[in-house]
Protein backbone atom coordinates (compact mmCIF):
# COMPACT_ATOMS: atom_id res chain seq x y z
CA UNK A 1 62.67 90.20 114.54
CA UNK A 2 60.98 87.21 114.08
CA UNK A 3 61.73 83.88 112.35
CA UNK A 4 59.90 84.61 109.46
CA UNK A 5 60.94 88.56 109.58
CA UNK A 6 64.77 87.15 109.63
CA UNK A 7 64.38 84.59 106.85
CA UNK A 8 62.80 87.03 104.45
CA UNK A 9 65.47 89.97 105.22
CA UNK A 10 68.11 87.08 104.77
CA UNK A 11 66.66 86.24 101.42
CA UNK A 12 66.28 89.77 100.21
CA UNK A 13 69.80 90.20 101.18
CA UNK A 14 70.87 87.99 98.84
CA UNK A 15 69.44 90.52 96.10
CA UNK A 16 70.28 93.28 97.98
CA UNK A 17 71.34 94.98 94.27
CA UNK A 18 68.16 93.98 92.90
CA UNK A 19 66.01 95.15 95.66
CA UNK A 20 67.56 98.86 95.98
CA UNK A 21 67.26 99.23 91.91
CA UNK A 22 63.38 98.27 92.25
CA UNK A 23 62.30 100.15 95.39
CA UNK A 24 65.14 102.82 95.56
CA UNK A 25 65.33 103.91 91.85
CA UNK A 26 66.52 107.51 92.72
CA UNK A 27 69.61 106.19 93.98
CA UNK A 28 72.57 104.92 92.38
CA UNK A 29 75.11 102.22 93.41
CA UNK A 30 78.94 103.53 94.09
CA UNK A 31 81.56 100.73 95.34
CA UNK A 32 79.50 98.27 97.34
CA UNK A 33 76.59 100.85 98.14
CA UNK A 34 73.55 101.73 97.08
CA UNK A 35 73.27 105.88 97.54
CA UNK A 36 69.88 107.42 98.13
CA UNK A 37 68.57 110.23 99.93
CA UNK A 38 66.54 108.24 102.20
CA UNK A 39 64.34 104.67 102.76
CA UNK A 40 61.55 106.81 101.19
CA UNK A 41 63.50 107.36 97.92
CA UNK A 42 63.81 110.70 97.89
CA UNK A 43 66.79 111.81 96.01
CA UNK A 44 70.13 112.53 97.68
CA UNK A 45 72.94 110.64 99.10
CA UNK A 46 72.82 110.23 102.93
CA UNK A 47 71.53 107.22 103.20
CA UNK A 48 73.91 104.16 102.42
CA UNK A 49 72.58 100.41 101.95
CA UNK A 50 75.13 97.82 102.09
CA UNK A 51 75.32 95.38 98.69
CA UNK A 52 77.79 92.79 99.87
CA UNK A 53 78.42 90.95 102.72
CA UNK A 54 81.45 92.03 104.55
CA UNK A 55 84.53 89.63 106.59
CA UNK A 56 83.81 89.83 110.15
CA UNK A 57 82.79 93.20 111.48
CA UNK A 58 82.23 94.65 108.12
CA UNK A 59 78.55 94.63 108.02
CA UNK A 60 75.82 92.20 106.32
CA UNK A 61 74.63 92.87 102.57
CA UNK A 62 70.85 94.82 102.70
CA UNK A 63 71.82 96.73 106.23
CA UNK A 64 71.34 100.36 105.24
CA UNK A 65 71.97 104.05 107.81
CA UNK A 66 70.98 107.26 106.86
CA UNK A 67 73.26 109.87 107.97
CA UNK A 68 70.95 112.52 108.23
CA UNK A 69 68.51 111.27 111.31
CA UNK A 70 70.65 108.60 112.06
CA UNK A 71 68.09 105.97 111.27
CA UNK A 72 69.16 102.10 110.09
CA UNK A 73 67.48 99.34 109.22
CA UNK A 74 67.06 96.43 106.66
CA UNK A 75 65.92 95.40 103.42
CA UNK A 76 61.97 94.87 105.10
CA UNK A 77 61.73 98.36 106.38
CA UNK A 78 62.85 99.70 102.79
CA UNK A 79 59.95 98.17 101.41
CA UNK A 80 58.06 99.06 104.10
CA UNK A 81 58.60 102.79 103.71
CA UNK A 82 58.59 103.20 100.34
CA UNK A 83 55.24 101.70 99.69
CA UNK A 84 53.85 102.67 102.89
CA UNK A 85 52.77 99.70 104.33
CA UNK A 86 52.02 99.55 107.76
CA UNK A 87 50.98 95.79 108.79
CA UNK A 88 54.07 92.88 108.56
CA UNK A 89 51.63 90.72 106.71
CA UNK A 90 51.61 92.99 104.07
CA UNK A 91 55.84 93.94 104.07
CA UNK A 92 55.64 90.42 103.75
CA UNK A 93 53.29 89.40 101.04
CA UNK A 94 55.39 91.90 99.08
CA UNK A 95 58.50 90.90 99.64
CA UNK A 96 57.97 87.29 99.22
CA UNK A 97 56.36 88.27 95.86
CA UNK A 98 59.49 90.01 94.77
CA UNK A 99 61.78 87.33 95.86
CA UNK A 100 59.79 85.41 92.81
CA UNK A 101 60.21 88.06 90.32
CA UNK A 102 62.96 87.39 87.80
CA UNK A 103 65.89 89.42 88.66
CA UNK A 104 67.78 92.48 86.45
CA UNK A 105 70.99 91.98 86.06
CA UNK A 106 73.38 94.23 87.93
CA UNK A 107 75.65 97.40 86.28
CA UNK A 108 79.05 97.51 86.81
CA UNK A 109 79.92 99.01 90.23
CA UNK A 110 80.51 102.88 89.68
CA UNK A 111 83.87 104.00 89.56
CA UNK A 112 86.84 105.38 88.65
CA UNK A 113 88.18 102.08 86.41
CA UNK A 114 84.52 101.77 84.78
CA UNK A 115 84.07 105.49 83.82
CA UNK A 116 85.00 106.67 80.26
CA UNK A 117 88.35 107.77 79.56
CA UNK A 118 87.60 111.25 78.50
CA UNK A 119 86.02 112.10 81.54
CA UNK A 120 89.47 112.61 83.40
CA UNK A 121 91.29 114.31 79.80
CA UNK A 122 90.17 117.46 80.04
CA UNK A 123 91.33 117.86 83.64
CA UNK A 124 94.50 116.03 83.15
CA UNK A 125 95.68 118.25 80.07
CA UNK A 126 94.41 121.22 82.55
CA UNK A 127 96.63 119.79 85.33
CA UNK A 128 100.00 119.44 82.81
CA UNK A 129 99.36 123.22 81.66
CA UNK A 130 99.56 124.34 85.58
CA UNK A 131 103.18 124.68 87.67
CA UNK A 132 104.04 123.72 91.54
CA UNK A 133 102.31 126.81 93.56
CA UNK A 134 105.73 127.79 95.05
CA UNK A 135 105.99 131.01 95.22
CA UNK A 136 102.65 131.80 93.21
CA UNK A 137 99.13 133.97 93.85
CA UNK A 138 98.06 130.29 94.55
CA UNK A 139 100.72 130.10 97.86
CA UNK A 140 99.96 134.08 98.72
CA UNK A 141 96.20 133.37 98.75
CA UNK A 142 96.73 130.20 101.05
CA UNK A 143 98.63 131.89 103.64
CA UNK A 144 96.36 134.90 103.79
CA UNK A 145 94.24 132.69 104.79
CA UNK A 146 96.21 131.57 107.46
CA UNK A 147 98.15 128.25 105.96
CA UNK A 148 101.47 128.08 107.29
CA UNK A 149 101.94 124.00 106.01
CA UNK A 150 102.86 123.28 102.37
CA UNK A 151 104.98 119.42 102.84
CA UNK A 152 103.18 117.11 101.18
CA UNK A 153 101.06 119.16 98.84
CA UNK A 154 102.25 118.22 95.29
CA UNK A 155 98.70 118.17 94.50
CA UNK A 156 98.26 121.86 94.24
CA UNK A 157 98.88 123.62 91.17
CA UNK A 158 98.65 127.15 89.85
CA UNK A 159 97.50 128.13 86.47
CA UNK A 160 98.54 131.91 85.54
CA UNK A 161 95.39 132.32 82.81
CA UNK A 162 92.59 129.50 83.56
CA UNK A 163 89.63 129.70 81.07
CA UNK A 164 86.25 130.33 82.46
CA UNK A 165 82.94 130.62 81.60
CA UNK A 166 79.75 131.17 83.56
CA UNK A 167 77.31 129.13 81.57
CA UNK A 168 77.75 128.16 77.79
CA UNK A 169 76.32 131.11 76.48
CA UNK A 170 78.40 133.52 78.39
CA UNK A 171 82.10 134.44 76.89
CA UNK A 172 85.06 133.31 78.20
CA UNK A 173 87.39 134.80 80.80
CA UNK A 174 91.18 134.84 81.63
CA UNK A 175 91.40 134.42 85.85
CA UNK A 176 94.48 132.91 87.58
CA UNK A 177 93.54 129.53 89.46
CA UNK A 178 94.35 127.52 92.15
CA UNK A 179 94.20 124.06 90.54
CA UNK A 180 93.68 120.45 92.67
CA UNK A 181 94.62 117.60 91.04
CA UNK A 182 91.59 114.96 92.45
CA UNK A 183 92.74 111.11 92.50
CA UNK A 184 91.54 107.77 93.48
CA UNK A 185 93.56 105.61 96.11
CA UNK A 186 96.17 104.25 93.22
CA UNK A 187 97.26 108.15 92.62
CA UNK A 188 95.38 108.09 89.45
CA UNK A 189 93.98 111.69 88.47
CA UNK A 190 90.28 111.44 87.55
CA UNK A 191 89.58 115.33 87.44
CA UNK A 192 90.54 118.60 88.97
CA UNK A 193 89.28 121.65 91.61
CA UNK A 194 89.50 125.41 90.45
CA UNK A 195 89.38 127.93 92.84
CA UNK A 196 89.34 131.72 90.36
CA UNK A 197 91.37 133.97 92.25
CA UNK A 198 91.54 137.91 92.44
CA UNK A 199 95.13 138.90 90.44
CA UNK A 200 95.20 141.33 93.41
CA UNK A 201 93.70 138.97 95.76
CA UNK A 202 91.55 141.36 97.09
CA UNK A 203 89.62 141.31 100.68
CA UNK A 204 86.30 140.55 99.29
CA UNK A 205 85.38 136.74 99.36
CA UNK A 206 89.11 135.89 100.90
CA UNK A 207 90.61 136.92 97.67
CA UNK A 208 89.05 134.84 95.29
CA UNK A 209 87.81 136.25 92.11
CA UNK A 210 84.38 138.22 91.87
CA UNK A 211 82.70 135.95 89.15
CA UNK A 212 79.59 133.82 90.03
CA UNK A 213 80.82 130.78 90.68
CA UNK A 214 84.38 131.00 91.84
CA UNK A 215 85.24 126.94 92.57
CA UNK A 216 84.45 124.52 89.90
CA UNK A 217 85.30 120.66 89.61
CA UNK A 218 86.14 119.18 86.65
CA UNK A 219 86.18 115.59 85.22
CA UNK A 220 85.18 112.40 87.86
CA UNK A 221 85.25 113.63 90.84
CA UNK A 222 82.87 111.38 93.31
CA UNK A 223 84.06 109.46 95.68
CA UNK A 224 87.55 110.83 94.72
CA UNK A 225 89.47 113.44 96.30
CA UNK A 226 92.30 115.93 96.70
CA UNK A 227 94.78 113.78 98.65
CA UNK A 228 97.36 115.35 101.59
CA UNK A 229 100.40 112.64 102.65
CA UNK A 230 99.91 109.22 102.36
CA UNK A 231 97.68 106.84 104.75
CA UNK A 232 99.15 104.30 106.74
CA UNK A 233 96.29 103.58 109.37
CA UNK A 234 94.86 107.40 110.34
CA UNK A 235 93.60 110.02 108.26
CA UNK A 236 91.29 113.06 108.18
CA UNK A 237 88.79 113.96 105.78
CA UNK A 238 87.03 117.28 105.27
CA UNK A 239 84.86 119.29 102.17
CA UNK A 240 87.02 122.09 101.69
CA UNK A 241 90.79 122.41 100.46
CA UNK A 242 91.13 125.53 102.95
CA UNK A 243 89.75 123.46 105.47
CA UNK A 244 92.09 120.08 105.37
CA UNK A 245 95.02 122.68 104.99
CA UNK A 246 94.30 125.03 108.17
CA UNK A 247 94.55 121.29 110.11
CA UNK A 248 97.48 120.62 108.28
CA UNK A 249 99.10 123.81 109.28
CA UNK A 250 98.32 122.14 113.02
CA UNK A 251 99.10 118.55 112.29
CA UNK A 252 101.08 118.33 109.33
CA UNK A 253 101.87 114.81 109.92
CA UNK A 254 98.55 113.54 109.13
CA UNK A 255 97.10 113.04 105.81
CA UNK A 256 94.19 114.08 104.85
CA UNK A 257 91.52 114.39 102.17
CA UNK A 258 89.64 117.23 100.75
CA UNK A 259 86.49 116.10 99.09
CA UNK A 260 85.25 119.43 97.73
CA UNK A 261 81.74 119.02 98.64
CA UNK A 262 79.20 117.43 101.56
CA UNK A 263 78.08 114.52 99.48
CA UNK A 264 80.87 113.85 98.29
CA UNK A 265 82.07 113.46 101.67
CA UNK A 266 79.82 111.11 103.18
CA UNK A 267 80.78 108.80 99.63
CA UNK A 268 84.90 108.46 100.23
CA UNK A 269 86.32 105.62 99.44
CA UNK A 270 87.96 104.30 102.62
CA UNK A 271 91.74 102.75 101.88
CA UNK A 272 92.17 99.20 102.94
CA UNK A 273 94.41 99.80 105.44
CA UNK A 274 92.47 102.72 107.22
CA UNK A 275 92.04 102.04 111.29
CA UNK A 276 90.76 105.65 112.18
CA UNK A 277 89.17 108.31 110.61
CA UNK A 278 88.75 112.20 111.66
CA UNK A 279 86.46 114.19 110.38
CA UNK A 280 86.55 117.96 110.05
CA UNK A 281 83.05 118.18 109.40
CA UNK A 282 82.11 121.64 108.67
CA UNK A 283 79.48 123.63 111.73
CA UNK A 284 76.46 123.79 109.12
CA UNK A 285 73.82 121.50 108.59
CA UNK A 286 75.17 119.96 105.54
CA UNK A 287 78.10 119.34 106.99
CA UNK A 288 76.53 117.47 109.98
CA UNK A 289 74.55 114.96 107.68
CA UNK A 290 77.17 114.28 105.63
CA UNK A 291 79.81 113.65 108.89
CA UNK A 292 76.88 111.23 110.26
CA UNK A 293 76.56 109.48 107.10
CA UNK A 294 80.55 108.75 106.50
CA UNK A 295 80.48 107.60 110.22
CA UNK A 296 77.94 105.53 109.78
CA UNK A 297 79.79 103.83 106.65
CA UNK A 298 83.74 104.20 108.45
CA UNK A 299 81.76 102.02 111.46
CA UNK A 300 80.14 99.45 109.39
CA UNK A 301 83.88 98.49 107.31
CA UNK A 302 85.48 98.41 111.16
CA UNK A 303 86.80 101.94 110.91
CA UNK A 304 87.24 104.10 114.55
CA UNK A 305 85.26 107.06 112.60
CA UNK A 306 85.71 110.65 115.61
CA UNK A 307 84.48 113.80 114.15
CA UNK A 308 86.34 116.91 114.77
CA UNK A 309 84.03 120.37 115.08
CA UNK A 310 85.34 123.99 114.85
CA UNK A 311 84.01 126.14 117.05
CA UNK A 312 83.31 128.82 113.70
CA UNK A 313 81.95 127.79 110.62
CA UNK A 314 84.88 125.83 109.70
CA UNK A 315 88.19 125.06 110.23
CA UNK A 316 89.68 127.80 108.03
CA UNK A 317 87.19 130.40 110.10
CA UNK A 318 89.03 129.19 113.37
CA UNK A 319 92.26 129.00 111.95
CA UNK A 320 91.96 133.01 111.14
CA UNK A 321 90.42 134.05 114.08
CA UNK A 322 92.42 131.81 116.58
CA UNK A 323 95.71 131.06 115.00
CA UNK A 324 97.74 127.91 114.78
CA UNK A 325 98.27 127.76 118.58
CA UNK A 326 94.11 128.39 118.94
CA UNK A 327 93.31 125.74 116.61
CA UNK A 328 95.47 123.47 118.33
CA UNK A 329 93.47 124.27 121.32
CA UNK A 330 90.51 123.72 119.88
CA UNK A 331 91.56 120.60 118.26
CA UNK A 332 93.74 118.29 120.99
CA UNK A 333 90.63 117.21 123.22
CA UNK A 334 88.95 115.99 119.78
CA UNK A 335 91.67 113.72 118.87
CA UNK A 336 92.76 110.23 120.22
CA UNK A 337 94.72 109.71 123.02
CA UNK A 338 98.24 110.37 121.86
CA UNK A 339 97.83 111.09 118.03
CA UNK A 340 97.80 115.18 118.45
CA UNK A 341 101.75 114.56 119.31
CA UNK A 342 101.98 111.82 116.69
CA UNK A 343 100.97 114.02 114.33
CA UNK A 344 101.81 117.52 115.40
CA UNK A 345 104.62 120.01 114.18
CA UNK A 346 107.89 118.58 116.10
């Protein structure tokens, strides 16, 4: 990069907030990123720009990745790409004129402290309504499919008789549930997870009940998630509650993270005292972007980020077919030196 190049992307930097809301404006900013689907601004959320300047290691403010191709860059090439320029001269002529424009002032970072209160009611009222799954359709569905692990997972619930609908205009149904409670990193509950299940937990779909849309999340539920042990300086993150529990039935020492979807899994909030992070991405192409784009974020904040592959569709898959003992297999060569027996059944 030149002189020039290096001043300018150390200027835009400084507006890094202000840049991404003019040039990226299908994105929107969560924690101290800007979330967009790529440097084109196409909607989505694998591609992460940086808004603030990190302590050393942490990353400089305007340095963005995009989890999906694995391409990063700085504030120049997002205005290069999104208004197609192809000549510096012109990347910057531009930038240099927005660097003069009067800037808007920023919004309040998103999350869980600035959202409305009512958006975490409903699921907390859902969530005191529900009992420990002990003993419950809720436990007999988990270790049909193959969980053998339940220390540590107070926040799983069953609900006899949850309400559901399939759009607004559709009447309501009675189904038991499977109920997450979904929290930030003080333990605060900002929504919850359904899973409808099959009163006789029948073999179609693993048991879950035959309505259209059998999982539903309710309340704030990004960047959050559905939270296994408590993290000292390891965890593992994955999508699905199935999945995080079939490693847990492997290494129940570890906690772990469900964060109920792909995107929100490449937007977790990391906890400050994180050193290494595994994760179960799932063998799909979804689940590949959104692994590369929480990397990508884990190595910018200093985090060891390893992902961990099943050799099915997901962990649950080889946790079925394989058993405990498989999936061990299958999982020891993934993991650090020395944290499978850290973190193992003793």
């Amino acid at each position: 990069m030149t002189a020039s190049a290096s001043g300018l992307a150390q200027s835009l930097s400084r507006h890094a907030e202000a840049v991404c809301r003019h040039y990226l404006s299908n994105g929107r900013r969560s924690g101290g990123y800007w979330i967009v689907g790529d440097v084109r601004n196409a909607p989505g959320a694998s591609t992460f720009v940086r808004l603030k300047n990190g302590g050393f290691g942490k990353g400089v403010a305007g340095k963005w990745s995009d989890g999906a191709n694995a391409e990063h860059g700085d504030l120049l090439d997002v205005i290069r790409e999104t208004l197609g320029l192809t000549r510096f001269r012109d990347v910057a002529d531009e930038a240099r004129r927005f660097l003069n424009m009067p800037r808007p002032a920023p919004e309040k970072s998103i999350s869980p402290s600035n959202a409305p209160a009512r958006t975490s009611s409903s699921a907390k009222r859902l969530l005191a309504l529900c009992r420990p799954i002990d003993g419950t359709l809720a436990e007999t569905y988990l270790r049909r499919r193959g969980v053998t692990a339940f220390g540590g997972t107070q926040s799983l619930r069953f609900h006899p008789s949850c309400f559901y609908r399939a759009d607004a205009n559709s009447p309501t149904q009675m189904w038991p549930a499977l109920v997450a409670a979904v929290t930030d990193l003080s333990n605060r509950i900002t929504g919850a997870h359904r899973t409808w299940l099959d009163p006789e937990l029948g073999r179609a779909d693993h048991g879950k009940a035959s309505i259209e849309n059998p999982r539903r999340s309710l309340g704030d539920i990004w960047t959050h998630a559905v939270r296994f042990g408590v993290v000292q300086d390891v965890m593992a993150a994955g999508e699905g509650i199935e999945t995080i529990l079939s490693l847990r039935s492997v290494l129940p020492a570890l906690p772990m993270i469900a964060a109920l979807s792909a995107s929100n899994l490449a937007a977790v909030v990391f906890p400050a005292s994180l050193r290494r992070l595994y994760i179960a991405r799932d063998a799909d192409p979804a689940g590949e972007r959104a692994a590369a784009a929480l990397a990508a974020r884990a190595l910018e904040a200093g985090i060891e980020a390893i992902s961990v592959v099943p050799t099915l569709n997901d962990f649950n898959d080889d946790l079925s077919a394989l058993g405990g003992a498989g999936l061990g297999v299958v999982l020891r060569p993934q993991l650090a030196p020395g944290d499978f027996c850290r973190f193992m059944d003793r």
